[in-house]
PDB file of N, CA and C in Angstrom:
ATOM      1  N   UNK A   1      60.099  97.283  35.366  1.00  0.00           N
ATOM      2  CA  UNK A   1      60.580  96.413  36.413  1.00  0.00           C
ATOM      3  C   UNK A   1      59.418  95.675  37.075  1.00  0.00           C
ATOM      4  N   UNK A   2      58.487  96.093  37.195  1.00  0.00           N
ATOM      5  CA  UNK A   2      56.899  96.215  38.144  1.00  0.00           C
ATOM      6  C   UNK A   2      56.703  94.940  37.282  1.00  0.00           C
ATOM      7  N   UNK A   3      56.373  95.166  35.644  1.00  0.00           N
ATOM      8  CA  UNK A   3      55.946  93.891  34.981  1.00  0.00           C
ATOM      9  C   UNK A   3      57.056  92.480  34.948  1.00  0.00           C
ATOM     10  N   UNK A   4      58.002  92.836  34.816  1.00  0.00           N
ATOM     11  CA  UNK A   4      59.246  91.836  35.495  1.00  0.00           C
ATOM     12  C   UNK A   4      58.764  91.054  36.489  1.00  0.00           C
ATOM     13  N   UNK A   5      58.949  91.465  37.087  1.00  0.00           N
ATOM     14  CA  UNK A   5      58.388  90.782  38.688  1.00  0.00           C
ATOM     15  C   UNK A   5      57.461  90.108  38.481  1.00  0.00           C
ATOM     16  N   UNK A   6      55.811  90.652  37.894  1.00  0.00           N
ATOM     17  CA  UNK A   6      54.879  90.461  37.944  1.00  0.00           C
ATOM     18  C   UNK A   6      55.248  89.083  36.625  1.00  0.00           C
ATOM     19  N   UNK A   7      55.423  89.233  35.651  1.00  0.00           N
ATOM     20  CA  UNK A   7      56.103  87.838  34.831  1.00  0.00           C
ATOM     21  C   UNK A   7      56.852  86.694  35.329  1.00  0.00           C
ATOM     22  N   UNK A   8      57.720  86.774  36.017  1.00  0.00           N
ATOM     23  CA  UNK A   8      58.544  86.158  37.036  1.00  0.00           C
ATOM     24  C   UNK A   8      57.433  85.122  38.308  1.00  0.00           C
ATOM     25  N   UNK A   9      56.378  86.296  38.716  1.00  0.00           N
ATOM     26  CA  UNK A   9      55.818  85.452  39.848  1.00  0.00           C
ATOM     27  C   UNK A   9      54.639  84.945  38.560  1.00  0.00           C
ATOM     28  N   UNK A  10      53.667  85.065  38.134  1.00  0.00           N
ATOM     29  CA  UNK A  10      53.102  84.328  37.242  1.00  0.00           C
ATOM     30  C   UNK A  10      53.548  82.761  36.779  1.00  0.00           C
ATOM     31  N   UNK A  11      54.909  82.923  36.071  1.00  0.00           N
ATOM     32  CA  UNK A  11      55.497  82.387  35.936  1.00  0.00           C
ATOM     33  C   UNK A  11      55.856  80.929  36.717  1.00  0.00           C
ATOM     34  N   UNK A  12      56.002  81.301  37.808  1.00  0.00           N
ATOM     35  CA  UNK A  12      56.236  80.477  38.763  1.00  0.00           C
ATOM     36  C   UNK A  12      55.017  80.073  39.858  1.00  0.00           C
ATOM     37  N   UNK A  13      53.920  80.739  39.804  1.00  0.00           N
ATOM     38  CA  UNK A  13      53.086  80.125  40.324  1.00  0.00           C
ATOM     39  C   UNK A  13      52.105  79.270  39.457  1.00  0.00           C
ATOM     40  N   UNK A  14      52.409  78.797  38.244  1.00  0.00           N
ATOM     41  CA  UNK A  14      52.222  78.195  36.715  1.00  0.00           C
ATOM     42  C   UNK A  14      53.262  77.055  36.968  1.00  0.00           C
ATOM     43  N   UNK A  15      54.225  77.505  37.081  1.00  0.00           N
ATOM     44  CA  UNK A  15      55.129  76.024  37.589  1.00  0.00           C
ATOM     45  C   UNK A  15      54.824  75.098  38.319  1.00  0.00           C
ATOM     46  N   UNK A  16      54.218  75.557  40.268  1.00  0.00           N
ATOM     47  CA  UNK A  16      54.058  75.405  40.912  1.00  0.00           C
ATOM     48  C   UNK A  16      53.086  74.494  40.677  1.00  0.00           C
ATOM     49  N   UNK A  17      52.216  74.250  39.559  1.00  0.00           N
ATOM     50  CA  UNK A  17      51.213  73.246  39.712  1.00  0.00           C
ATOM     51  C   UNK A  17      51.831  72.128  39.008  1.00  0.00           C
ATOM     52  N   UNK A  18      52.955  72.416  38.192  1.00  0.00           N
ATOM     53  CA  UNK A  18      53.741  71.226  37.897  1.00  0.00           C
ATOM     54  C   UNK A  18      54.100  70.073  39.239  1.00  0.00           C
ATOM     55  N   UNK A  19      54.089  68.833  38.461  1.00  0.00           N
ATOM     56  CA  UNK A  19      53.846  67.708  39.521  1.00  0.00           C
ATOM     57  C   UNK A  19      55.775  67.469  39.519  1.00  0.00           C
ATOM     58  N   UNK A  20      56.348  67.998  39.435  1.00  0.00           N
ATOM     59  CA  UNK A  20      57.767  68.032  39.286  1.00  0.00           C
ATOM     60  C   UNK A  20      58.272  69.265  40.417  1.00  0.00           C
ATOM     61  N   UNK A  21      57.380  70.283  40.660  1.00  0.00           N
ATOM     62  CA  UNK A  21      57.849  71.300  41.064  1.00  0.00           C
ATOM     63  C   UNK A  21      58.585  71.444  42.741  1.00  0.00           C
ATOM     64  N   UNK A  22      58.133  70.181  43.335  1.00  0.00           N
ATOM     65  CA  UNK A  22      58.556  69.726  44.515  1.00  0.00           C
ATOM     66  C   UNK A  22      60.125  69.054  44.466  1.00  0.00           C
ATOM     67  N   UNK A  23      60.405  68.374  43.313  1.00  0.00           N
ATOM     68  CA  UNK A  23      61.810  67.820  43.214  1.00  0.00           C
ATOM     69  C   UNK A  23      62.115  69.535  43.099  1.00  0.00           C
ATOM     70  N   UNK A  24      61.875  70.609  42.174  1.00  0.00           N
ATOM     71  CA  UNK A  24      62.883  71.639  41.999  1.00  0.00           C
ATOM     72  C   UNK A  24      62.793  72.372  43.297  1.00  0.00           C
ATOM     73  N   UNK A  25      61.820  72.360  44.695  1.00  0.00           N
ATOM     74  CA  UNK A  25      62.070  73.422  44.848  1.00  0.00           C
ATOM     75  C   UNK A  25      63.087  72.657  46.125  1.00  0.00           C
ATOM     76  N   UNK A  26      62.981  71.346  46.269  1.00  0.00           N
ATOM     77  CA  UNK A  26      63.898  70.448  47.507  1.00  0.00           C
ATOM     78  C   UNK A  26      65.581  70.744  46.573  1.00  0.00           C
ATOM     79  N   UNK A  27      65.988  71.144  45.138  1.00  0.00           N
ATOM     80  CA  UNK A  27      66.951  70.982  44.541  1.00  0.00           C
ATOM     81  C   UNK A  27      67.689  72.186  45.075  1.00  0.00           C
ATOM     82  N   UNK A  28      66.564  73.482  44.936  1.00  0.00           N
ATOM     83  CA  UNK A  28      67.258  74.875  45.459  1.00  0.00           C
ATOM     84  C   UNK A  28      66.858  74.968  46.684  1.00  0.00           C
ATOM     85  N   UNK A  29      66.138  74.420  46.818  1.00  0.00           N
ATOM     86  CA  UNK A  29      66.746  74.596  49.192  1.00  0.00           C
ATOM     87  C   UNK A  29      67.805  73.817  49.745  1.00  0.00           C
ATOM     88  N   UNK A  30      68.020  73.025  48.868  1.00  0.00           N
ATOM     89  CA  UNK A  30      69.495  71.631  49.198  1.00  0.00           C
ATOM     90  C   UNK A  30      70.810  72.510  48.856  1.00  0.00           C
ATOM     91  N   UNK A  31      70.512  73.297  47.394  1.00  0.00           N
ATOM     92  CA  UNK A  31      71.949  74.009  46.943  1.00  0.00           C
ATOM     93  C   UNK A  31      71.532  75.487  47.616  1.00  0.00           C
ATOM     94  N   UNK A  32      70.962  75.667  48.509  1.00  0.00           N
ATOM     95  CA  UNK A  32      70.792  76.753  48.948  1.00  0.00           C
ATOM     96  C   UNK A  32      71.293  76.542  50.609  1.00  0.00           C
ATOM     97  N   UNK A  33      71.082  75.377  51.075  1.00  0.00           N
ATOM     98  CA  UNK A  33      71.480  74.761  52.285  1.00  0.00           C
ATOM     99  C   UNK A  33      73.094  74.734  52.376  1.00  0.00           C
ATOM    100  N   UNK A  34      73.745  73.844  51.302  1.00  0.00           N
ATOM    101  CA  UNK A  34      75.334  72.944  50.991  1.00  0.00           C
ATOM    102  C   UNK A  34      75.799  74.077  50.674  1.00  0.00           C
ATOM    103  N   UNK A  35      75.974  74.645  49.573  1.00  0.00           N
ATOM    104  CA  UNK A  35      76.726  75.332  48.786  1.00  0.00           C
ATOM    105  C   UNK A  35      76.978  76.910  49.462  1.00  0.00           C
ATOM    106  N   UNK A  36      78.369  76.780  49.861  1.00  0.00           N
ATOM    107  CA  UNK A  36      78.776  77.754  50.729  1.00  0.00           C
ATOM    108  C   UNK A  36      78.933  79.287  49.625  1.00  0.00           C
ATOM    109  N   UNK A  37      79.438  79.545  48.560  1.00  0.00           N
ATOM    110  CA  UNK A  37      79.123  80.353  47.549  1.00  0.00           C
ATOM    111  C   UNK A  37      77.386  81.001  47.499  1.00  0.00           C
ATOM    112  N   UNK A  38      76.708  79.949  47.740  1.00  0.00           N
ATOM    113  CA  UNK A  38      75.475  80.333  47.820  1.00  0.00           C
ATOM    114  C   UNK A  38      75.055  81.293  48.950  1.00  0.00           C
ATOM    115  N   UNK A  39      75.480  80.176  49.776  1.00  0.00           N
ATOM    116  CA  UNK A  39      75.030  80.826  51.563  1.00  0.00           C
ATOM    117  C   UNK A  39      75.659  82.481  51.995  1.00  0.00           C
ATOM    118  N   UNK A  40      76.647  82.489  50.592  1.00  0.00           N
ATOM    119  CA  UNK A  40      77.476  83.303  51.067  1.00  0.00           C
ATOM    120  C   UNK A  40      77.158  85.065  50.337  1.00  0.00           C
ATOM    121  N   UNK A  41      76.105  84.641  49.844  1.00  0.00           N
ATOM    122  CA  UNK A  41      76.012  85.544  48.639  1.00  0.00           C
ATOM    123  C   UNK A  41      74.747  86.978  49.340  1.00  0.00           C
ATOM    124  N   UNK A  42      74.759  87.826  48.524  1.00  0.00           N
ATOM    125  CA  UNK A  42      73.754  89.132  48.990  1.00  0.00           C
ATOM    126  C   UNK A  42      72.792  88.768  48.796  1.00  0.00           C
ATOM    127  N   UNK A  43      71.716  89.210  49.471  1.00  0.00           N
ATOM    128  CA  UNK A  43      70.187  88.865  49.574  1.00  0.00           C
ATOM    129  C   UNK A  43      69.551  88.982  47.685  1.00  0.00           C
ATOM    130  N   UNK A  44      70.362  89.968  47.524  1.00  0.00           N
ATOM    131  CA  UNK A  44      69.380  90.031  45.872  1.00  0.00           C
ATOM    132  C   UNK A  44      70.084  88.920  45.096  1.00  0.00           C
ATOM    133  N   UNK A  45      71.093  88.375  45.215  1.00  0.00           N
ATOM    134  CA  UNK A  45      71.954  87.283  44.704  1.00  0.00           C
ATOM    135  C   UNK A  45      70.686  86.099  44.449  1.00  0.00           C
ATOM    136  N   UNK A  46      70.515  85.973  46.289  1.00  0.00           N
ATOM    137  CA  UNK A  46      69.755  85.053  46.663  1.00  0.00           C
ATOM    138  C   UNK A  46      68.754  84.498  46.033  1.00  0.00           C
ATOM    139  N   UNK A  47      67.677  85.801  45.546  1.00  0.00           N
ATOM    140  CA  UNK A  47      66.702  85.871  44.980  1.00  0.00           C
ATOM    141  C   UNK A  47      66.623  85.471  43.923  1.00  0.00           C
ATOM    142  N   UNK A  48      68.107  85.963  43.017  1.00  0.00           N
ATOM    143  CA  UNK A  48      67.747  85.943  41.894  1.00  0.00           C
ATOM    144  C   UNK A  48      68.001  84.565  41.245  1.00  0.00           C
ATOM    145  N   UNK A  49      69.443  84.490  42.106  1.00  0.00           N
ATOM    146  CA  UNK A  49      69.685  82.798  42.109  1.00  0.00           C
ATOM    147  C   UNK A  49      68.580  81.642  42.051  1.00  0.00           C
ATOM    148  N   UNK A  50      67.960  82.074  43.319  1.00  0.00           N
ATOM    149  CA  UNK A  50      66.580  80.752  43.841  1.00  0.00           C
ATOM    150  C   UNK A  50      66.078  80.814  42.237  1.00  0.00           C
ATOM    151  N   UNK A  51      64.939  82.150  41.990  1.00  0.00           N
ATOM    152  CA  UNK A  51      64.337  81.909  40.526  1.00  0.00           C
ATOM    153  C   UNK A  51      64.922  81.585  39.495  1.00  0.00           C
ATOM    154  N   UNK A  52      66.083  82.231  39.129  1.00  0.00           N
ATOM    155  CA  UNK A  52      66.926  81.339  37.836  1.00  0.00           C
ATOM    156  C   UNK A  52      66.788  79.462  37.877  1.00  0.00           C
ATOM    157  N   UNK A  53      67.257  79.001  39.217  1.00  0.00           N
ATOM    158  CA  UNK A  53      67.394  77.522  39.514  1.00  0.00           C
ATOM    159  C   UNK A  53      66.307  77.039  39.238  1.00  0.00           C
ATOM    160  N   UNK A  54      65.344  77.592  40.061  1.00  0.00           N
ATOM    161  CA  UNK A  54      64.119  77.028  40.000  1.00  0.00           C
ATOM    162  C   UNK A  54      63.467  76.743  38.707  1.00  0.00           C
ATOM    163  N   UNK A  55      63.357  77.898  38.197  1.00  0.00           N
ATOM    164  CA  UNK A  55      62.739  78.091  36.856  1.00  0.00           C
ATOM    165  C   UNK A  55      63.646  76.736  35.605  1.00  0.00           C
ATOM    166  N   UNK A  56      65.114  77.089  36.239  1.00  0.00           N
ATOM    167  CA  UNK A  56      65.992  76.016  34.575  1.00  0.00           C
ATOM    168  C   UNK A  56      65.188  74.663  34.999  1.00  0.00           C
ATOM    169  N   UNK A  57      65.355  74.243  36.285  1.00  0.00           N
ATOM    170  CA  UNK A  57      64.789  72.935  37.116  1.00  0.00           C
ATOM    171  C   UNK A  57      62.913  72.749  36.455  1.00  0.00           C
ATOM    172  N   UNK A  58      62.316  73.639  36.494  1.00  0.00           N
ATOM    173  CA  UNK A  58      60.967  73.641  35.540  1.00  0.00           C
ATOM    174  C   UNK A  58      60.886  72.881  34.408  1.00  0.00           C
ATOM    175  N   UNK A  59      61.946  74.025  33.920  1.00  0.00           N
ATOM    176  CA  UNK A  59      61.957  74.021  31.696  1.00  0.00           C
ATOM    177  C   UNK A  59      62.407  72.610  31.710  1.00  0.00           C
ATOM    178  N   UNK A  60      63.647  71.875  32.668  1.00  0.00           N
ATOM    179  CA  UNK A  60      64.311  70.753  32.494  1.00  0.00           C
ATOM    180  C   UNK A  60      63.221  69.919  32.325  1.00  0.00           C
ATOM    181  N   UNK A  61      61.665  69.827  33.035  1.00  0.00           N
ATOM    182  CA  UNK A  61      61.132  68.578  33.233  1.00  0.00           C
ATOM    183  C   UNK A  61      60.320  68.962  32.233  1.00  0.00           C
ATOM    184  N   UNK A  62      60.365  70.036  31.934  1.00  0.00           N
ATOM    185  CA  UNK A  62      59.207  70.374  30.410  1.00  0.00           C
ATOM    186  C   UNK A  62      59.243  69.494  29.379  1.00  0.00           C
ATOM    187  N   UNK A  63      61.011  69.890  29.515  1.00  0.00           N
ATOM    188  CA  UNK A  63      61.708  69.220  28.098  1.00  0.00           C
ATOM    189  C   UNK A  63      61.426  69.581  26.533  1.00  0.00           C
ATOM    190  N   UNK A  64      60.632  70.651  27.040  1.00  0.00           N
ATOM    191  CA  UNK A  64      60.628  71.383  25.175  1.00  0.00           C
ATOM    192  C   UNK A  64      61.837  71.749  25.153  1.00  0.00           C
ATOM    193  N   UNK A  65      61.791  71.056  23.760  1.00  0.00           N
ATOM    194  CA  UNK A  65      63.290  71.389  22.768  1.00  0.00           C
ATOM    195  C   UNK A  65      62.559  71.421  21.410  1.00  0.00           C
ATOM    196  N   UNK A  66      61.311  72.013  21.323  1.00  0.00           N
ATOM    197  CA  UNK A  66      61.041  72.288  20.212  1.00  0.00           C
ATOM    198  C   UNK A  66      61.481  73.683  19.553  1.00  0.00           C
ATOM    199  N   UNK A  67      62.009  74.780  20.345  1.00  0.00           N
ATOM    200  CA  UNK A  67      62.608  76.111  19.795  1.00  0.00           C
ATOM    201  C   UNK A  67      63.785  75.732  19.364  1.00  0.00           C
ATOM    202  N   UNK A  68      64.577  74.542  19.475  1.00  0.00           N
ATOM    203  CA  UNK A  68      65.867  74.275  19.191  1.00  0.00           C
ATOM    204  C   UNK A  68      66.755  73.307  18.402  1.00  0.00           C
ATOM    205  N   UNK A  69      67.241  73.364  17.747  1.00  0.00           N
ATOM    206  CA  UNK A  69      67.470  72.109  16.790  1.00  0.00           C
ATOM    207  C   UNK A  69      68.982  72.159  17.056  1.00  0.00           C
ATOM    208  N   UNK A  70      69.325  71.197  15.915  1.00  0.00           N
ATOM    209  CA  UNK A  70      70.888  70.630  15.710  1.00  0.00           C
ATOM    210  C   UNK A  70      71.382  70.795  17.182  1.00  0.00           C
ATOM    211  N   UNK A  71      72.629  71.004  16.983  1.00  0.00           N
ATOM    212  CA  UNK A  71      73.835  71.476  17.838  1.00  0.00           C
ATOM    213  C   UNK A  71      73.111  71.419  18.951  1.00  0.00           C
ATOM    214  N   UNK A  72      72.535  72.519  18.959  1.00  0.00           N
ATOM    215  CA  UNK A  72      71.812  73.583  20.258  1.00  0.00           C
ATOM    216  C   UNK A  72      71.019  72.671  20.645  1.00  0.00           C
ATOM    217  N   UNK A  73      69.817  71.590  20.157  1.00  0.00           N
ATOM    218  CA  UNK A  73      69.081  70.929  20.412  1.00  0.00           C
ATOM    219  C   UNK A  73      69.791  70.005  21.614  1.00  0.00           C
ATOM    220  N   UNK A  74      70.537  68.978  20.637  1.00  0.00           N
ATOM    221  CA  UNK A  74      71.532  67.893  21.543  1.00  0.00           C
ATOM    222  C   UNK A  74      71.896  68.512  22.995  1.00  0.00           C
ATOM    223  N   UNK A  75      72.846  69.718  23.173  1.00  0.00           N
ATOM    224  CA  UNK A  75      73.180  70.278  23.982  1.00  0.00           C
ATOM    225  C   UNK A  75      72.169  70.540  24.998  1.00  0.00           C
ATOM    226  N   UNK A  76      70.576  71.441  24.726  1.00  0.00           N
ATOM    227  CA  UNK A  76      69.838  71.605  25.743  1.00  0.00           C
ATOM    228  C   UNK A  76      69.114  70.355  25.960  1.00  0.00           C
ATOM    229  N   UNK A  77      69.284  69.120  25.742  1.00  0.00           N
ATOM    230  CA  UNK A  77      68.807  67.896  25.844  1.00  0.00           C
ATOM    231  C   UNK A  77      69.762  67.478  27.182  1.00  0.00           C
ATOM    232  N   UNK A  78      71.005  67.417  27.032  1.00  0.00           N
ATOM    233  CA  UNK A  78      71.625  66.797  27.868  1.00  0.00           C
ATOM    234  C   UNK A  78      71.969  67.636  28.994  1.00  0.00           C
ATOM    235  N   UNK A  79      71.818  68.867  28.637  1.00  0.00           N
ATOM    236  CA  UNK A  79      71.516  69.918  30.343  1.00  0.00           C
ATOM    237  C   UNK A  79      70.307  69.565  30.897  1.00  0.00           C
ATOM    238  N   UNK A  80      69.254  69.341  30.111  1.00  0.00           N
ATOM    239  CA  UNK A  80      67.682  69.164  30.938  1.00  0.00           C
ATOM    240  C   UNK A  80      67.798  67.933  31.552  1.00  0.00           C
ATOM    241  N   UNK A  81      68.541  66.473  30.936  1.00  0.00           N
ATOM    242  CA  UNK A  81      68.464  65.492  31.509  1.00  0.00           C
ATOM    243  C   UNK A  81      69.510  65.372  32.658  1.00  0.00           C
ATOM    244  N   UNK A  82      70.871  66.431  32.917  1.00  0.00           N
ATOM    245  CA  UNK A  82      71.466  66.582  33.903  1.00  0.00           C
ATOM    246  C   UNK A  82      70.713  66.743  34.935  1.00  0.00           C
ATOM    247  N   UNK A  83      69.789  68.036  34.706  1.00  0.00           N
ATOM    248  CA  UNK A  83      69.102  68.920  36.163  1.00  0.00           C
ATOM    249  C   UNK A  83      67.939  68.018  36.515  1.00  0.00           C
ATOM    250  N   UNK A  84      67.767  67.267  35.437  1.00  0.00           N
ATOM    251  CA  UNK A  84      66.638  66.642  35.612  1.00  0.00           C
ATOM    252  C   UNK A  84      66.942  65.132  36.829  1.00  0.00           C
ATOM    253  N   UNK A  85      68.049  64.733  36.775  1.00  0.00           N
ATOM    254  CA  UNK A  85      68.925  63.662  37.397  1.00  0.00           C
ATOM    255  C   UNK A  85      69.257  64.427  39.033  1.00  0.00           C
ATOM    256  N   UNK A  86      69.903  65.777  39.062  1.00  0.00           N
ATOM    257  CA  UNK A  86      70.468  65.745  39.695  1.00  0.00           C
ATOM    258  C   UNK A  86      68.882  66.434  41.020  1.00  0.00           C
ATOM    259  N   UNK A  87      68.022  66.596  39.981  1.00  0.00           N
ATOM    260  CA  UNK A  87      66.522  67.130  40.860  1.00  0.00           C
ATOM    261  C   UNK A  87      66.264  65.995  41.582  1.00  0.00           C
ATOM    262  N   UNK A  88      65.872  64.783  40.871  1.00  0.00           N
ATOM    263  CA  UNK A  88      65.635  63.484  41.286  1.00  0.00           C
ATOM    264  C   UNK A  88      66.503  63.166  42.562  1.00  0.00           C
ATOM    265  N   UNK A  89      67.925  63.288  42.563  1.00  0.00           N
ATOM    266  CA  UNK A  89      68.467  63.029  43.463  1.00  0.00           C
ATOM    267  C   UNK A  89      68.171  63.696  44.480  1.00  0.00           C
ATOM    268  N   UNK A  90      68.211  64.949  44.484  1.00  0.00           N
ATOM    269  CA  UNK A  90      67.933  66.033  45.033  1.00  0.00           C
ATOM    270  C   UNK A  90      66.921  66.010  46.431  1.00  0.00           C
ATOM    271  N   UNK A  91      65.800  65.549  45.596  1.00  0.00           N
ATOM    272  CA  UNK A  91      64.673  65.337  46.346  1.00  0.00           C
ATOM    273  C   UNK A  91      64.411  64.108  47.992  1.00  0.00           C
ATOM    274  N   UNK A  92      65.773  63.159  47.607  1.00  0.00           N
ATOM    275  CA  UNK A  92      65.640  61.894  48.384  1.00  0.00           C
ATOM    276  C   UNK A  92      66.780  62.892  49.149  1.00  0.00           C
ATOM    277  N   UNK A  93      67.283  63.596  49.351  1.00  0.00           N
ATOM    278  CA  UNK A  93      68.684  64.088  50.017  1.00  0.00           C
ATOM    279  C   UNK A  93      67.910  64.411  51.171  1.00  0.00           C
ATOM    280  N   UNK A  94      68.756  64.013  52.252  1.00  0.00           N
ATOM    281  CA  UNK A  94      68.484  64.973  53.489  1.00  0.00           C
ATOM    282  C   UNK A  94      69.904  65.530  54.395  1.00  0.00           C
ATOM    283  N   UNK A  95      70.546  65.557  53.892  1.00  0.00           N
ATOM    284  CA  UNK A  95      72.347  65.861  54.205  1.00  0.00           C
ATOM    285  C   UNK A  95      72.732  66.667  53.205  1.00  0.00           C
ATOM    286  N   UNK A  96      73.638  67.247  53.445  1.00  0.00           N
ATOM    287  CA  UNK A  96      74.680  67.879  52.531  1.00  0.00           C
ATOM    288  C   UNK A  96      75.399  67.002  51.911  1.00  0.00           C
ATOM    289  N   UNK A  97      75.962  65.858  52.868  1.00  0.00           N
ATOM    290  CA  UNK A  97      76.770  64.698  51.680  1.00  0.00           C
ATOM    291  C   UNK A  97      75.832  64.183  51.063  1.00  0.00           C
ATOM    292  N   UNK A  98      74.387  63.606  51.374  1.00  0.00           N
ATOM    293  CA  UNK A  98      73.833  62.816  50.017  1.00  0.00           C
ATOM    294  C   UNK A  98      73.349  63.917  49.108  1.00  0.00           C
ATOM    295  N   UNK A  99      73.254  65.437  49.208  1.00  0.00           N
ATOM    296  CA  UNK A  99      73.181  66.114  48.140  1.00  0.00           C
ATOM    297  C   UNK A  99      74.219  66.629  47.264  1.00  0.00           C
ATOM    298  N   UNK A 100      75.205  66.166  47.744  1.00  0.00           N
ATOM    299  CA  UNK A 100      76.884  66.576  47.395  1.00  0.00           C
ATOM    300  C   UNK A 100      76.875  65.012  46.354  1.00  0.00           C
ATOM    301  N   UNK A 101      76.677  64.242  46.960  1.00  0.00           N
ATOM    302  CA  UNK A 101      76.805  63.280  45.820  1.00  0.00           C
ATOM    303  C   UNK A 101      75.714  63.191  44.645  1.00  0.00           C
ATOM    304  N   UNK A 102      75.047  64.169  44.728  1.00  0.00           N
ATOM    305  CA  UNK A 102      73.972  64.470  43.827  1.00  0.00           C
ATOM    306  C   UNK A 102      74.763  64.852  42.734  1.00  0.00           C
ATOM    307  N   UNK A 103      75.593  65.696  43.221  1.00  0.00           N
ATOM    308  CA  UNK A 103      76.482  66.401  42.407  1.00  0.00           C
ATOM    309  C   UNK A 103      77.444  65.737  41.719  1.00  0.00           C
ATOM    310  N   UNK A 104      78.130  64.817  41.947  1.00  0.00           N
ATOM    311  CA  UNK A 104      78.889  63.293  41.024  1.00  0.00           C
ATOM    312  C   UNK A 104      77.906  62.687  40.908  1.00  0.00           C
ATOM    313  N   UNK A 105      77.062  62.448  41.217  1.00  0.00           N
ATOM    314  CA  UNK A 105      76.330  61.177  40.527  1.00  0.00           C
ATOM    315  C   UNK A 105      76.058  61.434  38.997  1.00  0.00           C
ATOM    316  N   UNK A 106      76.941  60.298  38.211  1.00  0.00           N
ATOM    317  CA  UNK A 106      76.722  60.753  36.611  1.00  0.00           C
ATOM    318  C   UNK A 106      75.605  59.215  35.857  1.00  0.00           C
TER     319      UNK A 106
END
């Protein structure tokens, strides 16, 4: 568990120098702000939630899709360019409605 953690924060303080990492972390304090499911959830929820988000919001601007081909390829292409859209938006939000329309904006 100890090395978990310790992978996890590595991990993310490796992100953190990503020049992207400011759209992800305004994406999960916005859906951490709006999203009443969120707000609503147990502290370890919280946690685990924030790093999952954070981290997909990372890989999205990475954009390696070199582990992945066909099918699977296309597919994690057009999730990265979702999160990747809805980060962007994300970042200019300062409301719950302009981050709610983050969320339709296609």
């Amino acid at each position: 568990m100890t090395r978990s953690i310790a992978s996890v924060l590595l991990f993310l303080t490796l992100a953190a120098c990503n020049k992207d990492s400011a759209k992800c972390e305004k994406l999960v304090d916005m859906a951490f702000k709006c999203d009443e499911d969120l707000k609503s959830a147990s502290a370890d929820e919280k946690t685990t939630t924030k790093l999952m988000m954070g981290s997909m919001c990372e890989e999205a601007f990475r954009n390696d899709t070199s582990s992945v081909s066909g099918e699977s390829k296309k597919l994690v292409t057009e999730v990265y360019e979702g999160i990747r859209k809805r980060a962007q938006c994300a970042s200019k939000a300062t409301t719950c409605e302009q981050y709610e329309a983050c969320e339709t904006d296609k």
